[in-house]
N, C-alpha and C. Protein backbone atom coordinates (compact mmCIF):
# COMPACT_ATOMS: atom_id res chain seq x y z
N UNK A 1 253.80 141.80 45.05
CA UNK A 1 253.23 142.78 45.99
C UNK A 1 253.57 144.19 45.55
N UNK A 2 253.03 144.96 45.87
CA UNK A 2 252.89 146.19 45.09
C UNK A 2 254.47 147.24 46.27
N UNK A 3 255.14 147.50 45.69
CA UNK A 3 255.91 148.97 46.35
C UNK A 3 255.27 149.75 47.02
N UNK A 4 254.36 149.99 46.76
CA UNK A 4 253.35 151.06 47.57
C UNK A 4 253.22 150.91 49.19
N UNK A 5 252.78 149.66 49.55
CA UNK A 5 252.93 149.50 50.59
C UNK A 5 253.59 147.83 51.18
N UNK A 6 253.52 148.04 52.34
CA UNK A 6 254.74 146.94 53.01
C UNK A 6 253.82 145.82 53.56
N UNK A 7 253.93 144.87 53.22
CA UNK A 7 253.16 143.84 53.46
C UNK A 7 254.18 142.99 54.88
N UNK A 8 253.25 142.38 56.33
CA UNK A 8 254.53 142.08 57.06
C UNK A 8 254.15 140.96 57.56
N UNK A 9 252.73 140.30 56.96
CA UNK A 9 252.67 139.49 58.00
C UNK A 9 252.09 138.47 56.59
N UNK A 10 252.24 136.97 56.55
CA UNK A 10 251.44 135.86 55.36
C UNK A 10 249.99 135.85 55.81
N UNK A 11 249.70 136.25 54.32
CA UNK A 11 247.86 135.96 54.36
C UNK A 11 248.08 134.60 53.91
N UNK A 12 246.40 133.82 54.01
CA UNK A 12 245.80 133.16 53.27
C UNK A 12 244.59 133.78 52.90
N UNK A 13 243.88 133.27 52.26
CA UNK A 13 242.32 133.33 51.58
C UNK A 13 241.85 132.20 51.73
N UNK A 14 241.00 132.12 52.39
CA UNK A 14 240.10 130.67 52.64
C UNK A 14 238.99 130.89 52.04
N UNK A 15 238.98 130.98 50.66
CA UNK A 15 237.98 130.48 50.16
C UNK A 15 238.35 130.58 48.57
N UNK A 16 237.68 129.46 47.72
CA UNK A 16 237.32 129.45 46.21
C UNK A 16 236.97 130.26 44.92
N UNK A 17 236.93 131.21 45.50
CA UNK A 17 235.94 132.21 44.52
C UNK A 17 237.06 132.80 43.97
N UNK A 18 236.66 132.92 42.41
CA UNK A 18 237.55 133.67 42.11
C UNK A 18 237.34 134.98 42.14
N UNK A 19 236.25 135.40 42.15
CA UNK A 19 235.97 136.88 42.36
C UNK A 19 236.26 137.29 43.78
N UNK A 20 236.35 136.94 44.97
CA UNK A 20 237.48 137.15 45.81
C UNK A 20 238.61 137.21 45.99
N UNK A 21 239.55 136.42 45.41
CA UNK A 21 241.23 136.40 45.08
C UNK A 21 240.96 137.50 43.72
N UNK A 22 240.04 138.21 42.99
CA UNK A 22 240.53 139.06 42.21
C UNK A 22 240.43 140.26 43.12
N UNK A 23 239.53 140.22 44.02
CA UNK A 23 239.72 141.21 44.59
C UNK A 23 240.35 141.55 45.69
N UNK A 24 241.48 140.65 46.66
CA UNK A 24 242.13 140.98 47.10
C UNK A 24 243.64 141.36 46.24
N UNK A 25 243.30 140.69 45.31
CA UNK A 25 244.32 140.85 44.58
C UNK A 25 244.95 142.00 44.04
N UNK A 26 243.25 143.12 43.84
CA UNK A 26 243.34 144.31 43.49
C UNK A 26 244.64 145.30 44.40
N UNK A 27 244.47 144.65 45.68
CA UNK A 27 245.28 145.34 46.75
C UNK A 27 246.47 145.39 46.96
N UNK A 28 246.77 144.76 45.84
CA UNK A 28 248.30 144.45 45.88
C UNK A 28 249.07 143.55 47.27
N UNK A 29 248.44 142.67 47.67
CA UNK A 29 248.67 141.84 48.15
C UNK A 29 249.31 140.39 47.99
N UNK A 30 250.22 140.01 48.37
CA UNK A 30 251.04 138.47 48.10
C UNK A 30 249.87 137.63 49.25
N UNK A 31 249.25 136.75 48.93
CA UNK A 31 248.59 135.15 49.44
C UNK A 31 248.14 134.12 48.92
N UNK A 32 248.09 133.09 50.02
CA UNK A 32 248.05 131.81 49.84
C UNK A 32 246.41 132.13 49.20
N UNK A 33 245.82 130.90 48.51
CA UNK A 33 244.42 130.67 48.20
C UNK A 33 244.30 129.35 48.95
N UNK A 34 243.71 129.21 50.09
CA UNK A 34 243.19 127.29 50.43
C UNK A 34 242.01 127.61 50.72
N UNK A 35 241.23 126.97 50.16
CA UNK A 35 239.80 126.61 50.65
C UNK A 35 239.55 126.01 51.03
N UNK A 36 238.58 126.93 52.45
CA UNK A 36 238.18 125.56 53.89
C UNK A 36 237.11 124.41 52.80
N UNK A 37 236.78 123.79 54.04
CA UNK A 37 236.12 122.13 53.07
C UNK A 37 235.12 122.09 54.06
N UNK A 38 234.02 123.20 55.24
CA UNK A 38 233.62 122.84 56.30
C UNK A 38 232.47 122.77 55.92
N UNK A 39 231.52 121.99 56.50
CA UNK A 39 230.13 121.43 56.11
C UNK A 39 228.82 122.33 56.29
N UNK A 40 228.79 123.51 54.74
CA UNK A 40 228.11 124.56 55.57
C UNK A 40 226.16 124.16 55.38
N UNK A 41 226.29 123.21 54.76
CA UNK A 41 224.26 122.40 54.77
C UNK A 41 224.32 122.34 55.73
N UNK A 42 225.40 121.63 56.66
CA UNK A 42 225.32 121.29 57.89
C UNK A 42 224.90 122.22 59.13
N UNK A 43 226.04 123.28 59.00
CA UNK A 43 225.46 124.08 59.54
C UNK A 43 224.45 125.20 59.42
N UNK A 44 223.90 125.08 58.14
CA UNK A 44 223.13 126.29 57.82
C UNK A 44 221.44 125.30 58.43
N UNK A 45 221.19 124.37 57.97
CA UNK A 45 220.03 123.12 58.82
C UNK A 45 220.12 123.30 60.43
N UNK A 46 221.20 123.38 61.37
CA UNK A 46 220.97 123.43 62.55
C UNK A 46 221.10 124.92 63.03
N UNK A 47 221.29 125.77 62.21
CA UNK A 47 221.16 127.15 62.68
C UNK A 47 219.52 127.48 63.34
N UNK A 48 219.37 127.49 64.76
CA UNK A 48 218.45 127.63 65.21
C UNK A 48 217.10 129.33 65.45
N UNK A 49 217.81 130.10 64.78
CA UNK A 49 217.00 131.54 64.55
C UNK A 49 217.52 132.24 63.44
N UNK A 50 216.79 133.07 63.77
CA UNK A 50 216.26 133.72 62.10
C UNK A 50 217.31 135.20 61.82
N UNK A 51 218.48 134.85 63.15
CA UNK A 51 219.95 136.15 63.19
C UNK A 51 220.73 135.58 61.98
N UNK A 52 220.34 136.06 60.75
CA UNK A 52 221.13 135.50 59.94
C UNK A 52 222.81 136.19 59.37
N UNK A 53 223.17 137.22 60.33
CA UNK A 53 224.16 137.56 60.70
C UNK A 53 225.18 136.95 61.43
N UNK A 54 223.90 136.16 62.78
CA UNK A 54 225.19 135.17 63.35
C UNK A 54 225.14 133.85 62.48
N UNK A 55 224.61 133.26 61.75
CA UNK A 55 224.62 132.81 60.77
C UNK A 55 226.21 132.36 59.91
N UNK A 56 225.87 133.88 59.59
CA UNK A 56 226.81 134.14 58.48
C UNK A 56 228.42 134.03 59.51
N UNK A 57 228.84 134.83 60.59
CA UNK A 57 230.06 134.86 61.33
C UNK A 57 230.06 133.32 61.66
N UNK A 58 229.16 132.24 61.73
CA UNK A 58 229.31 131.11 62.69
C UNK A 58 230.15 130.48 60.94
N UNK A 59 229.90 130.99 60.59
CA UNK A 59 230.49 129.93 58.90
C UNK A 59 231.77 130.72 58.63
N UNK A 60 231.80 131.89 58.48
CA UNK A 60 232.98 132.42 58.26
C UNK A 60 233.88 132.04 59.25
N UNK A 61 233.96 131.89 60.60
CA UNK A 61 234.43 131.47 61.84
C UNK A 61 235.19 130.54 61.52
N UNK A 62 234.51 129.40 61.34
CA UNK A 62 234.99 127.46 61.02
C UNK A 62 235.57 128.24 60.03
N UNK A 63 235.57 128.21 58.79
CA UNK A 63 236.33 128.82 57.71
C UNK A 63 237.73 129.20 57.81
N UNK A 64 237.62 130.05 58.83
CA UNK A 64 238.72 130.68 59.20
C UNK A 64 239.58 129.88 60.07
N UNK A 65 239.22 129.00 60.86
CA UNK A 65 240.24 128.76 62.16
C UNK A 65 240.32 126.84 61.45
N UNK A 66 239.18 126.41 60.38
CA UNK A 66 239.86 125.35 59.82
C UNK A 66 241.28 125.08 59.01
N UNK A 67 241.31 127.06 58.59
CA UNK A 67 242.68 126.91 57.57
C UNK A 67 243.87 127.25 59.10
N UNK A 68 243.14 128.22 60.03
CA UNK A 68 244.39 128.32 60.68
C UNK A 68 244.91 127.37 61.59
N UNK A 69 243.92 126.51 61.81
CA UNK A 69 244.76 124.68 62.58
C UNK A 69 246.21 124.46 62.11
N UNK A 70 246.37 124.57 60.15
CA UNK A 70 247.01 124.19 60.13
C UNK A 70 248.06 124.99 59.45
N UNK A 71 247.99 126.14 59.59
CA UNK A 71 248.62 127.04 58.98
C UNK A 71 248.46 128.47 59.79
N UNK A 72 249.66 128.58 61.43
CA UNK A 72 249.20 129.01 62.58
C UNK A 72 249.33 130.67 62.43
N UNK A 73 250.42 130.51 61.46
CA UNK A 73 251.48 131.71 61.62
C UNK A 73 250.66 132.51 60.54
N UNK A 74 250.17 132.50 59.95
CA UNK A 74 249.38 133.39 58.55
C UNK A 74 248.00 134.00 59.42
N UNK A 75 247.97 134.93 58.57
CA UNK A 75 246.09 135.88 59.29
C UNK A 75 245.59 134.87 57.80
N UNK A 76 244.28 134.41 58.06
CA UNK A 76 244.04 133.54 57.72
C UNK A 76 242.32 134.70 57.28
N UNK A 77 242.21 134.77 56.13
CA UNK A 77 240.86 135.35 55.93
C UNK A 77 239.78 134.80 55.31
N UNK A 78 238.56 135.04 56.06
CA UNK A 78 237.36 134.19 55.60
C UNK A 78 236.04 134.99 55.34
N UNK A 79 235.43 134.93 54.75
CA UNK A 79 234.34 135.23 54.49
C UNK A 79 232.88 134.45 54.20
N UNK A 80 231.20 134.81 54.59
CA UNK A 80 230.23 134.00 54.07
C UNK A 80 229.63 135.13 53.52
N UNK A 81 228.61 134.29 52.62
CA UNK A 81 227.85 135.43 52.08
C UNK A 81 226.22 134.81 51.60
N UNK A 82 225.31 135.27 52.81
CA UNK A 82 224.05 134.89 52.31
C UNK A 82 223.19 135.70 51.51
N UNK A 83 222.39 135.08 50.93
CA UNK A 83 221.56 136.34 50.08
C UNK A 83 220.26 135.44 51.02
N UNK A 84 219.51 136.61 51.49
CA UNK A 84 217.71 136.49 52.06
C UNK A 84 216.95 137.50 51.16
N UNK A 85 215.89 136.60 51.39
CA UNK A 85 214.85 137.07 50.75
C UNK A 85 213.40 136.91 52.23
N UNK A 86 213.48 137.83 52.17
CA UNK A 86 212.21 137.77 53.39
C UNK A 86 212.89 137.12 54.13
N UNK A 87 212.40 135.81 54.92
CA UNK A 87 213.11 134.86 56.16
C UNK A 87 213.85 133.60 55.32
N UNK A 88 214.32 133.78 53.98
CA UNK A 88 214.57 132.67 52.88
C UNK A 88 216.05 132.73 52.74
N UNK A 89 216.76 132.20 52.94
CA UNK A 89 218.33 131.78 52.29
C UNK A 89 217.99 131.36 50.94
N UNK A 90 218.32 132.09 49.91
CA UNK A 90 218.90 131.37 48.72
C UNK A 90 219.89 131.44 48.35
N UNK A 91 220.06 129.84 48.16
CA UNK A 91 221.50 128.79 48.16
C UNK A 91 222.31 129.06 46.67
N UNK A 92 223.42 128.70 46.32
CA UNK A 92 223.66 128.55 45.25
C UNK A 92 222.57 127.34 43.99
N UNK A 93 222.13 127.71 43.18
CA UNK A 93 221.48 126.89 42.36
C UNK A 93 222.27 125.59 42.10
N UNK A 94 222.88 125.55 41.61
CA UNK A 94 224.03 124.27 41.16
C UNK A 94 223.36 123.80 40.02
N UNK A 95 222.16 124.25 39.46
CA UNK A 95 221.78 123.55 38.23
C UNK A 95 220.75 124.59 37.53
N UNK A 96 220.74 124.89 36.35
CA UNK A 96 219.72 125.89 35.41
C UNK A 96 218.38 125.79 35.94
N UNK A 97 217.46 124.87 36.21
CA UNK A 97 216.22 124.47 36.37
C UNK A 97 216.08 125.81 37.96
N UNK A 98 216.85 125.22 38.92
CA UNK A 98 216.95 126.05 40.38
C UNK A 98 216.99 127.35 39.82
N UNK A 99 218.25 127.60 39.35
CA UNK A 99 218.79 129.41 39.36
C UNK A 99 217.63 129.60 38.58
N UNK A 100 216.61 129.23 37.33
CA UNK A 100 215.32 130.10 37.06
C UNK A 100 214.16 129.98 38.01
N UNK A 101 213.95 128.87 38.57
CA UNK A 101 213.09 129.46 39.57
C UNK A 101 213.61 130.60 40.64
N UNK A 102 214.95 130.64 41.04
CA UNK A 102 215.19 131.38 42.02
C UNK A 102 215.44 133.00 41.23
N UNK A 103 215.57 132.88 40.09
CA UNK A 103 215.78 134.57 39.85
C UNK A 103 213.87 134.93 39.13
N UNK A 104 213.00 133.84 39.20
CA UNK A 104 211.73 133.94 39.13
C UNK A 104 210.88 134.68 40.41
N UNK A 105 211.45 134.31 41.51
CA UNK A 105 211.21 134.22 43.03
C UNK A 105 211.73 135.61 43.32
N UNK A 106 213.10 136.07 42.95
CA UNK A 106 213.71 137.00 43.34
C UNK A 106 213.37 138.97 42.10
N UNK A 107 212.36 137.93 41.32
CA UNK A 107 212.29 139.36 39.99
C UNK A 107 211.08 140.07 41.02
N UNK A 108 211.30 141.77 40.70
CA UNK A 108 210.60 142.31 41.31
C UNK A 108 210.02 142.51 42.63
N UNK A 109 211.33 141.64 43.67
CA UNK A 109 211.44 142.14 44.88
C UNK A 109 212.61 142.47 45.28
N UNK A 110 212.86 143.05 46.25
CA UNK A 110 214.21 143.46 47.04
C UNK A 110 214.54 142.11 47.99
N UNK A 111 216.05 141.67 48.04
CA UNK A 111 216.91 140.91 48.77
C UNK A 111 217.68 141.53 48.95
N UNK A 112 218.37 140.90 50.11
CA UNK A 112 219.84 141.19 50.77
C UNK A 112 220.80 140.54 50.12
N UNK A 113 221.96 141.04 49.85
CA UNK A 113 223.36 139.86 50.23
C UNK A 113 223.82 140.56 51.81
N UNK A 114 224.23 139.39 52.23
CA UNK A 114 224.74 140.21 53.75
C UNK A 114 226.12 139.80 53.47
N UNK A 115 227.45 139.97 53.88
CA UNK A 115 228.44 139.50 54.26
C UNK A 115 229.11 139.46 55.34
N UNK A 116 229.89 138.14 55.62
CA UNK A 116 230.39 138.02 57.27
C UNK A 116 231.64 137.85 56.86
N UNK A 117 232.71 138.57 57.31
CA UNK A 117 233.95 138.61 57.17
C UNK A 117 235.12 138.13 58.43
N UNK A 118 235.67 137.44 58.58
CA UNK A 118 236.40 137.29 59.57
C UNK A 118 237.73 137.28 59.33
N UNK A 119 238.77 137.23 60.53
CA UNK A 119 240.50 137.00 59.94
C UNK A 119 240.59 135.89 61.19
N UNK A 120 241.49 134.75 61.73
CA UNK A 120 241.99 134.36 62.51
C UNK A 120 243.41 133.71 62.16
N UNK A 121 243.98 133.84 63.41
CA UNK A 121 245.36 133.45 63.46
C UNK A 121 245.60 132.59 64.51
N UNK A 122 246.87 131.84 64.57
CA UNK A 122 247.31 130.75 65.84
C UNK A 122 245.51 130.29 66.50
N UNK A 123 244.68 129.51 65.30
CA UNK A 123 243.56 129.28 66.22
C UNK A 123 242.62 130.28 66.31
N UNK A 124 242.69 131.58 66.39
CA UNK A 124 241.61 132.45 67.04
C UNK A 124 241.51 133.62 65.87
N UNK A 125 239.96 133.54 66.56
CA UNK A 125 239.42 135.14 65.50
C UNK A 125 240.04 136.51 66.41
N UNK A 126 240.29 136.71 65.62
CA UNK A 126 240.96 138.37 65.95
C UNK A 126 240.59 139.67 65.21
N UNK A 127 239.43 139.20 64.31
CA UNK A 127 238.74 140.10 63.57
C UNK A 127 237.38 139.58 62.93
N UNK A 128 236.58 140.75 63.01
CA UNK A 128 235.22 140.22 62.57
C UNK A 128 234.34 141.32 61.90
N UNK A 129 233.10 141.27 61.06
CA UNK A 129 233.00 142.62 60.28
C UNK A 129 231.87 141.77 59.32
N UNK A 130 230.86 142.81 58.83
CA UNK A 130 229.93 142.31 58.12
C UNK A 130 229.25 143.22 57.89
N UNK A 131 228.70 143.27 56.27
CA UNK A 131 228.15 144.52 55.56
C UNK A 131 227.02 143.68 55.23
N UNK A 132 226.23 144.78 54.63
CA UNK A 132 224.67 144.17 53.62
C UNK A 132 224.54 144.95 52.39
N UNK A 133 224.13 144.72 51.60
CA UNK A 133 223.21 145.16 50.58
C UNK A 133 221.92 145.08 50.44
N UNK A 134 221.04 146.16 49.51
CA UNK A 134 220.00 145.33 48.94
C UNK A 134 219.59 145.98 47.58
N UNK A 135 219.60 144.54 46.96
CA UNK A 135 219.04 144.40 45.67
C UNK A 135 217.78 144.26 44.87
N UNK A 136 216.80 145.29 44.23
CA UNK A 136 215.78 144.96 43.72
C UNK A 136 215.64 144.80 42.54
N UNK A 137 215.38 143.38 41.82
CA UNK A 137 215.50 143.33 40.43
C UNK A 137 214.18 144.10 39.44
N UNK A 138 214.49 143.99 37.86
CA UNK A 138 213.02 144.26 37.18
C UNK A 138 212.51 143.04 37.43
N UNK A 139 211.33 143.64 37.13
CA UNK A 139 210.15 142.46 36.78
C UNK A 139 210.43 141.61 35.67
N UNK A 140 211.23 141.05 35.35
CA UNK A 140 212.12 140.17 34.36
C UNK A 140 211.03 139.36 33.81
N UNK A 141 211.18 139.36 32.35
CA UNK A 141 210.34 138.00 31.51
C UNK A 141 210.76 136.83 32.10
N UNK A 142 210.04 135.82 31.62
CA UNK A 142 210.83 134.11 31.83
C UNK A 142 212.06 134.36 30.35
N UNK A 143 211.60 135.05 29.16
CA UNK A 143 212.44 134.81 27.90
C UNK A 143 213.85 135.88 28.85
N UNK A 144 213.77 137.01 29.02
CA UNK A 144 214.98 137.48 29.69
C UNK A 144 215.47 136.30 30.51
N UNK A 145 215.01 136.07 31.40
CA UNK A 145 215.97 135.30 32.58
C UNK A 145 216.01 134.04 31.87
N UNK A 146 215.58 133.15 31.42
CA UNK A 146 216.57 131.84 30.18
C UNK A 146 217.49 132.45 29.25
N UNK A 147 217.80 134.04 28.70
CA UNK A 147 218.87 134.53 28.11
C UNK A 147 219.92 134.42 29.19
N UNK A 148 219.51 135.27 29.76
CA UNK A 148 220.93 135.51 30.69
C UNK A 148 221.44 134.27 31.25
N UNK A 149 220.55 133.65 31.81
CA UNK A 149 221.52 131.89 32.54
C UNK A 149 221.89 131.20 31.59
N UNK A 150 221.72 131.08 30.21
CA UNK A 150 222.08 131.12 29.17
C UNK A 150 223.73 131.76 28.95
N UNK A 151 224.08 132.63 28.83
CA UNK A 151 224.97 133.62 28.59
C UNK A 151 226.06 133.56 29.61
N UNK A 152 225.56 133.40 31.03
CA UNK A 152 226.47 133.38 32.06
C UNK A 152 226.78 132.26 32.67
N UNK A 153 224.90 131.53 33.13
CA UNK A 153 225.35 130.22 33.69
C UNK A 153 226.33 130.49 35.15
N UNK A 154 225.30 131.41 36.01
CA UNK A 154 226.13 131.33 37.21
C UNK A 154 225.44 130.68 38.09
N UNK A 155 225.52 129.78 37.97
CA UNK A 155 224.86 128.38 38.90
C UNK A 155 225.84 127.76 40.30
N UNK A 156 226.80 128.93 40.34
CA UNK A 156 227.63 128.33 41.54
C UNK A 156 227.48 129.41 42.51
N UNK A 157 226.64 130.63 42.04
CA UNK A 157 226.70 131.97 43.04
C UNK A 157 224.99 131.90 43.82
N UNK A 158 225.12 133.00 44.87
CA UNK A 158 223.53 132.27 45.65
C UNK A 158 222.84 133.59 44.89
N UNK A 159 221.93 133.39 44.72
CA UNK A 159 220.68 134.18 44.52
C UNK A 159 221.10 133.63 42.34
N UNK A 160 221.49 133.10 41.85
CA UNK A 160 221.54 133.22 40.41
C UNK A 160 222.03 134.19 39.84
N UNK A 161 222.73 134.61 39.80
CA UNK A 161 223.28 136.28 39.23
C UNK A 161 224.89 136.15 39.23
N UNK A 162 225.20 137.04 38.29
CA UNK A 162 226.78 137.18 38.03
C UNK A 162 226.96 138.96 38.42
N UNK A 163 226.90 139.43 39.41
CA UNK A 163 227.00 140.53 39.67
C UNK A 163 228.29 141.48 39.14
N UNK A 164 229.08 141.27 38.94
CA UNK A 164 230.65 141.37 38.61
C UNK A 164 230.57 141.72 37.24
N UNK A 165 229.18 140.97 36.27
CA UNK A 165 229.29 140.83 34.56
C UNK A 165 228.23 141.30 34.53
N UNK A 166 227.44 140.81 33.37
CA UNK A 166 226.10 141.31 32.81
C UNK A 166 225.21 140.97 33.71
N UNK A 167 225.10 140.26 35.23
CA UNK A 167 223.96 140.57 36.04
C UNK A 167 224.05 141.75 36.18
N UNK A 168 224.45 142.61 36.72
CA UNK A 168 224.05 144.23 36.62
C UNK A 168 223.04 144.37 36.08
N UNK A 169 222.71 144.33 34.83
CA UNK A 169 221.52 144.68 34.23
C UNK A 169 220.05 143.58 35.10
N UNK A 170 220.28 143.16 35.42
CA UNK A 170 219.31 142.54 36.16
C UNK A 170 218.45 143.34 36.92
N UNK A 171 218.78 144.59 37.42
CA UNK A 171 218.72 145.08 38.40
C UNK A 171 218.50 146.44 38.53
N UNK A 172 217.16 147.39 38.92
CA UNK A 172 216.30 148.74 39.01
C UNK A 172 217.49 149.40 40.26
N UNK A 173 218.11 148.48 41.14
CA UNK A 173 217.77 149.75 42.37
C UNK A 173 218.91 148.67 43.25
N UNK A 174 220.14 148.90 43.26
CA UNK A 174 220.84 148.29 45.13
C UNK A 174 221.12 149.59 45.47
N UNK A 175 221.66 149.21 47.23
CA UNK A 175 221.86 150.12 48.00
C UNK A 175 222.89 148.89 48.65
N UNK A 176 224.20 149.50 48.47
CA UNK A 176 225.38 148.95 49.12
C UNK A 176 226.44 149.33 48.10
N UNK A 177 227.73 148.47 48.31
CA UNK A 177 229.40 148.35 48.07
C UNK A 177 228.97 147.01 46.95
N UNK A 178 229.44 147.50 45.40
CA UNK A 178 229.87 146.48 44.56
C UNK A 178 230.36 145.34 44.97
N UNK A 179 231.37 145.43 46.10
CA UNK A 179 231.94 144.44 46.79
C UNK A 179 231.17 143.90 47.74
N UNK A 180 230.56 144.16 47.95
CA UNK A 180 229.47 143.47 49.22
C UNK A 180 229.12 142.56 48.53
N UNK A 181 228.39 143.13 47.27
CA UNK A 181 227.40 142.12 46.53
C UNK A 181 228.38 141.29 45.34
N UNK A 182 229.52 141.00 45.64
CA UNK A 182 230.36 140.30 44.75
C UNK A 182 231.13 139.47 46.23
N UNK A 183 230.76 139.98 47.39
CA UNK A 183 231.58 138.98 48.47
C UNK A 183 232.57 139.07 49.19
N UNK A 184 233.17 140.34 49.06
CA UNK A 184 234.60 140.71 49.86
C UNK A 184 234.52 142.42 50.34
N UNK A 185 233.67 143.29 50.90
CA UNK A 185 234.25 144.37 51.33
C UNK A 185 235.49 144.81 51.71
N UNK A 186 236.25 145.75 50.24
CA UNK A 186 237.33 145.84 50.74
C UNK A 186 237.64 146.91 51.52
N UNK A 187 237.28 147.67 51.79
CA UNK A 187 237.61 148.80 52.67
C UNK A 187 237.73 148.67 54.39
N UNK A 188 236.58 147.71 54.97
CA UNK A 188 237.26 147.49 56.40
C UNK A 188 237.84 146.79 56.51
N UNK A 189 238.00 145.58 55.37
CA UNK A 189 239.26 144.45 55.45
C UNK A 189 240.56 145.29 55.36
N UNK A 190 240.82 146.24 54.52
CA UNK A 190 242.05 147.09 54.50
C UNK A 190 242.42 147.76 55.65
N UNK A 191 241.49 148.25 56.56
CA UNK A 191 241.31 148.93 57.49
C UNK A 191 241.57 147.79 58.93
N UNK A 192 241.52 146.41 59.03
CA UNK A 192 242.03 145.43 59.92
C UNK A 192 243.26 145.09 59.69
N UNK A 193 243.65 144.58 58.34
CA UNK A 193 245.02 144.32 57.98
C UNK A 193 246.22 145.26 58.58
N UNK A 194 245.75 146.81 58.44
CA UNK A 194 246.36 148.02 58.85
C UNK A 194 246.68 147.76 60.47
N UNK A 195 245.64 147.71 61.26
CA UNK A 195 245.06 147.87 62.58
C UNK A 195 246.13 146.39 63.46
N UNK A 196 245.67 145.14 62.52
CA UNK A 196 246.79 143.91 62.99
C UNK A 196 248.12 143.66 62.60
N UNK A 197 248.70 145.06 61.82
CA UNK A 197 250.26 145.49 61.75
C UNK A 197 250.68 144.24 60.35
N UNK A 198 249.77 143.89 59.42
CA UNK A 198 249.79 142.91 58.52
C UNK A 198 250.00 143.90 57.31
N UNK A 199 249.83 144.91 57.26
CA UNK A 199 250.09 145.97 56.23
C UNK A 199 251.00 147.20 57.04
N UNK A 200 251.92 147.95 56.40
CA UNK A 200 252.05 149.38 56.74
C UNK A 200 252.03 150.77 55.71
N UNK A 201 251.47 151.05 55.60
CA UNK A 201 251.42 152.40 54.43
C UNK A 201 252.97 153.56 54.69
C-alpha cells in the first residue's frame, strides 16, 4: 500500500479482469481479488425493459453482496459493464467467428459502454455509481478487423476490442473516461472509499 495515504478498512474486488485489479491497483491500494460466480445470461434474459442502467446495478448488486455473504467485514467492490448498440447488448464474443461479426456490426456506428459500479458490506449496498461512454469506430475493412483479432484476440471483452492496447486505433471519436471504457471509473470510486472512511488522505 502506498505511504501516501492510509488505507483503514479490507477491500475485495469481485471480479476477474485483469484490467480492473490493474487499475485499482494503480491506487495504491492492498485487496483481496474473488470473483463472484453469479448467473449473469440468467439475469440479463429476464431483465424485463430496455433501463439498461438498472440492468447493469441489478448485476453489479448480486456481485457485490455474493462476495459479501461471505466475507462481511471487507467493502466488497463490484462492477458491470454493458456495451449497447441501439437497444442491443453486445456480449463478450468467446470465439473469433462472433467478435468479427460483432466489430462488423459495431464499424461505423457509435455505442455505449455504460458502467455500474457498486461497494457492499455486512450484506448491503452502501454505494452505487455508474458512468457511460460513447464510442464510434472507422468504417473498418473485413482485412483490418481479421488483423487486429488476430493480434489481440480479445474474445473475452464485450463489444470485441482491447481498449487498454491497440483497440484504440479502432476508433474516430469517444466521449468519456479511458476507464469507463476499460471498466472501473476511478475517480468516484476514490471519492466513496474517502466518503465510507475506507481511505484517509
Amino acid at each position: 500500500m502506498s505511504d501516501f495515504i492510509q488505507q483503514k478498512k479490507p477491500l475485495i474486488l469481485a471480479s476477474g479482469s485483469r484490467i480492473r485489479s490493474k487499475l485499482l491497483q494503480s491506487l495504491g491500494l492492498d485487496f483481496l481479488v474473488i470473483p463472484a460466480h453469479c448467473d449473469e445470461s440468467w439475469i440479463k434474459k429476464n431483465h424485463q425493459s430496455l433501463d439498461f442502467i438498472k440492468l447493469g446495478f441489478k448485476l453489479a448488486q448480486q456481485k457485490a453482496l455474493e462476495i459479501s455473504q461471505t466475507h462481511p467485514n471487507h467493502l466488497v467492490i463490484a462492477a458491470d459493464q454493458l456495451c449497447i448498440l441501439d437497444e442491443l447488448i453486445i456480449d463478450k464474443p468467446l470465439k473469433h467467428t462472433t467478435a468479427m461479426e460483432q466489430l462488423r456490426l459495431l464499424r461505423g456506428k457509435t455505442h455505449q459502454q455504460i458502467v455500474c459500479m457498486c461497494i457492499a458490506t455486512e450484506n448491503e449496498i452502501v454505494w452505487q455509481h455508474y458512468e457511460s461512454a460513447e464510442l464510434t469506430l472507422h468504417r473498418l475493412s473485413d482485412e483490418i478487423i481479421e488483423r487486429y483479432l488476430q493480434k489481440e484476440r480479445p474474445y473475452h471483452s464485450c463489444g470485441a476490442y482491447h481498449y487498454e492496447h491497440l483497440g484504440k486505433w479502432l476508433f474516430k471519436e469517444i466521449k468519456g473516461s479511458a476507464e469507463t471504457i476499460m471498466g472501473l471509473p476511478l475517480f468516484p470510486l476514490m471519492d466513496a472509499l474517502i466518503k465510507l472512511d475506507a481511505v484517509i488522505l
